[in-house]
C-alpha atoms as a PDB file:
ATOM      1  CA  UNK A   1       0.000   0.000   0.000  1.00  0.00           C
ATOM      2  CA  UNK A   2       1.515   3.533  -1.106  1.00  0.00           C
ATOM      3  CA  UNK A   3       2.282   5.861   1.660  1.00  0.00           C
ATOM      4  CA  UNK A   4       2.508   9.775   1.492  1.00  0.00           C
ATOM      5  CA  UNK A   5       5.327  12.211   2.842  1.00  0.00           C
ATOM      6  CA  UNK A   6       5.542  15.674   2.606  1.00  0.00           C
ATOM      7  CA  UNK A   7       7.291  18.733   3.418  1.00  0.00           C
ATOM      8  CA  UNK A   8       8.455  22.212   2.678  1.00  0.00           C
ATOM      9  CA  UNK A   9      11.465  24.120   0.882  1.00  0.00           C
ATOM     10  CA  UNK A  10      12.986  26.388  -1.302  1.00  0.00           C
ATOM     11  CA  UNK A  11      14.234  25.676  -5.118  1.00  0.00           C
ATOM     12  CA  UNK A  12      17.751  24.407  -5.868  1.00  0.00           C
ATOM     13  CA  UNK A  13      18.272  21.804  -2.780  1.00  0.00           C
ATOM     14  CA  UNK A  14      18.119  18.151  -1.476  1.00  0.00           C
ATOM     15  CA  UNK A  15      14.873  17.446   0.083  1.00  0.00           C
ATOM     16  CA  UNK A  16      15.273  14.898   2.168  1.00  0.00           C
ATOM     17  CA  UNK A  17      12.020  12.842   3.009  1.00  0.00           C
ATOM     18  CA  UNK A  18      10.899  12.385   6.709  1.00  0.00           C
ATOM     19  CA  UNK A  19      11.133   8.423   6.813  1.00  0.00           C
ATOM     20  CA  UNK A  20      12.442   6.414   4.386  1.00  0.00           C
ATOM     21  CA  UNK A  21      10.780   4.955   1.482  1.00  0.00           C
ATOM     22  CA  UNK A  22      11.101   0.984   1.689  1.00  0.00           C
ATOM     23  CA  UNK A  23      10.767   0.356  -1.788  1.00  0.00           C
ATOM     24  CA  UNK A  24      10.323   3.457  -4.623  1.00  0.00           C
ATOM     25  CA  UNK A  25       8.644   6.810  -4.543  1.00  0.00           C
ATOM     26  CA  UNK A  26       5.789   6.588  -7.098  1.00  0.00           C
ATOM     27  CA  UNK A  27       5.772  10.238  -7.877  1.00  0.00           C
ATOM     28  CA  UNK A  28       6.524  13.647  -6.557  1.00  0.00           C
ATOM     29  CA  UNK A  29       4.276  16.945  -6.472  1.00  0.00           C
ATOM     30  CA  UNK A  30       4.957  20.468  -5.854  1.00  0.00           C
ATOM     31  CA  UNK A  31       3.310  23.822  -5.617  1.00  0.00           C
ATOM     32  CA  UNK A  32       5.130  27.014  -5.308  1.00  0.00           C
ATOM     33  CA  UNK A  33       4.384  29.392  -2.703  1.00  0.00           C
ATOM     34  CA  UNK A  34       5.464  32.719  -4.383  1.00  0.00           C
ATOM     35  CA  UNK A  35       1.807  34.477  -5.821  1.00  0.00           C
ATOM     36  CA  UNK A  36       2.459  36.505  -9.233  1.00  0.00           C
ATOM     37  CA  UNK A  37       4.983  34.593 -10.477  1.00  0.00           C
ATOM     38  CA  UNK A  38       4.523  32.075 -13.112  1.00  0.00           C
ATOM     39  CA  UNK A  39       7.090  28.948 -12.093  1.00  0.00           C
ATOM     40  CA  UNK A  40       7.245  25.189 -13.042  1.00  0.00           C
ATOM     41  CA  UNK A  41       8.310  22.796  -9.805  1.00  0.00           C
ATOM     42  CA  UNK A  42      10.677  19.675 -10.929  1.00  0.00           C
ATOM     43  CA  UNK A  43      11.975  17.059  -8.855  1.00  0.00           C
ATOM     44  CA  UNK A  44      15.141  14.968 -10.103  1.00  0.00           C
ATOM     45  CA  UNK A  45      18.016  12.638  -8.776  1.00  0.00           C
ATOM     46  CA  UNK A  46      14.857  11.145  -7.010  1.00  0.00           C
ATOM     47  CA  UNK A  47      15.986   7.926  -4.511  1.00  0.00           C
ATOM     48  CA  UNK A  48      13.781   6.401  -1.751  1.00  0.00           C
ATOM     49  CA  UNK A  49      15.256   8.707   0.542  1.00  0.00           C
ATOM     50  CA  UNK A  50      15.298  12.389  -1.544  1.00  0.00           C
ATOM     51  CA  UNK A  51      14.990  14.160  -4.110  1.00  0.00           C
ATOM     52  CA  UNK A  52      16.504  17.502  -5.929  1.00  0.00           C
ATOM     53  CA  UNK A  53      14.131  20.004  -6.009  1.00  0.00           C
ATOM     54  CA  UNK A  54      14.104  23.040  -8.506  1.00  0.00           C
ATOM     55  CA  UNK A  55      11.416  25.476 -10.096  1.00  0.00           C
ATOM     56  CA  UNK A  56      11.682  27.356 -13.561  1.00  0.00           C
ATOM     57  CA  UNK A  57      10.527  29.924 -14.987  1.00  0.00           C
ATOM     58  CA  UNK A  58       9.166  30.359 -18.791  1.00  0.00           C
ATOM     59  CA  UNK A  59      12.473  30.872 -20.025  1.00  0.00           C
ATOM     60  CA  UNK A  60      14.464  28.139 -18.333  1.00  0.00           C
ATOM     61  CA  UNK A  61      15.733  30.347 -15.410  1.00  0.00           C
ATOM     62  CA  UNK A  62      16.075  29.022 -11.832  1.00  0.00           C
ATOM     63  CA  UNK A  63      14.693  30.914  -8.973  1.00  0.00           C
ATOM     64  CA  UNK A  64      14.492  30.239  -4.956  1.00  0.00           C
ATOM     65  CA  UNK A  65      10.829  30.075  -5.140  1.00  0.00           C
ATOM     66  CA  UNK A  66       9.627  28.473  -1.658  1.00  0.00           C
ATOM     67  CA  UNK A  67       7.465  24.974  -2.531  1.00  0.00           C
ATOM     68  CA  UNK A  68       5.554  22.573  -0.682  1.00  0.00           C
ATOM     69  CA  UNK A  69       5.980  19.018  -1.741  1.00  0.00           C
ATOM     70  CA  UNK A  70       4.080  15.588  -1.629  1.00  0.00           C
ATOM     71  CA  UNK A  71       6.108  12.023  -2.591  1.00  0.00           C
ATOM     72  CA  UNK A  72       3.920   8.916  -2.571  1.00  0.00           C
ATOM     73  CA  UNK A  73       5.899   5.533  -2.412  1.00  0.00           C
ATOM     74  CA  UNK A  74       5.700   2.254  -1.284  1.00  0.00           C
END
């Protein structure tokens, strides 16, 4: 049965999840926290126990944009 995690940060770091996933994360959702500004969240380097976290903007530039985040996994 999947199991959820989540937490809070800001663009262009490790996010490290709470407990360790015993198997795979399933997927990873994020939703910036900045209002008026148009940015895309992206999670990479994912393991079962974090992820890199970045957000972009239309033209491919990074900002620190603060996110909150949701992995499910088994």
């Amino acid at each position: 049965m999947p199991n959820k995690q989540w937490g809070y940060g800001n663009s262009e770091s490790t996010q490290t999840f709470p407990i360790k996933f015993t198997n795979s994360v399933i997927g990873i959702y994020g939703s910036k926290r900045a209002i008026n500004y148009e940015y895309t969240f992206a999670a990479t380097s994912i393991t079962n126990t974090n992820f890199f976290m970045s957000t972009r903007n239309s033209e491919g530039s990074s900002r620190v944009i603060a996110c909150n985040w949701l992995a499910i996994g088994q």
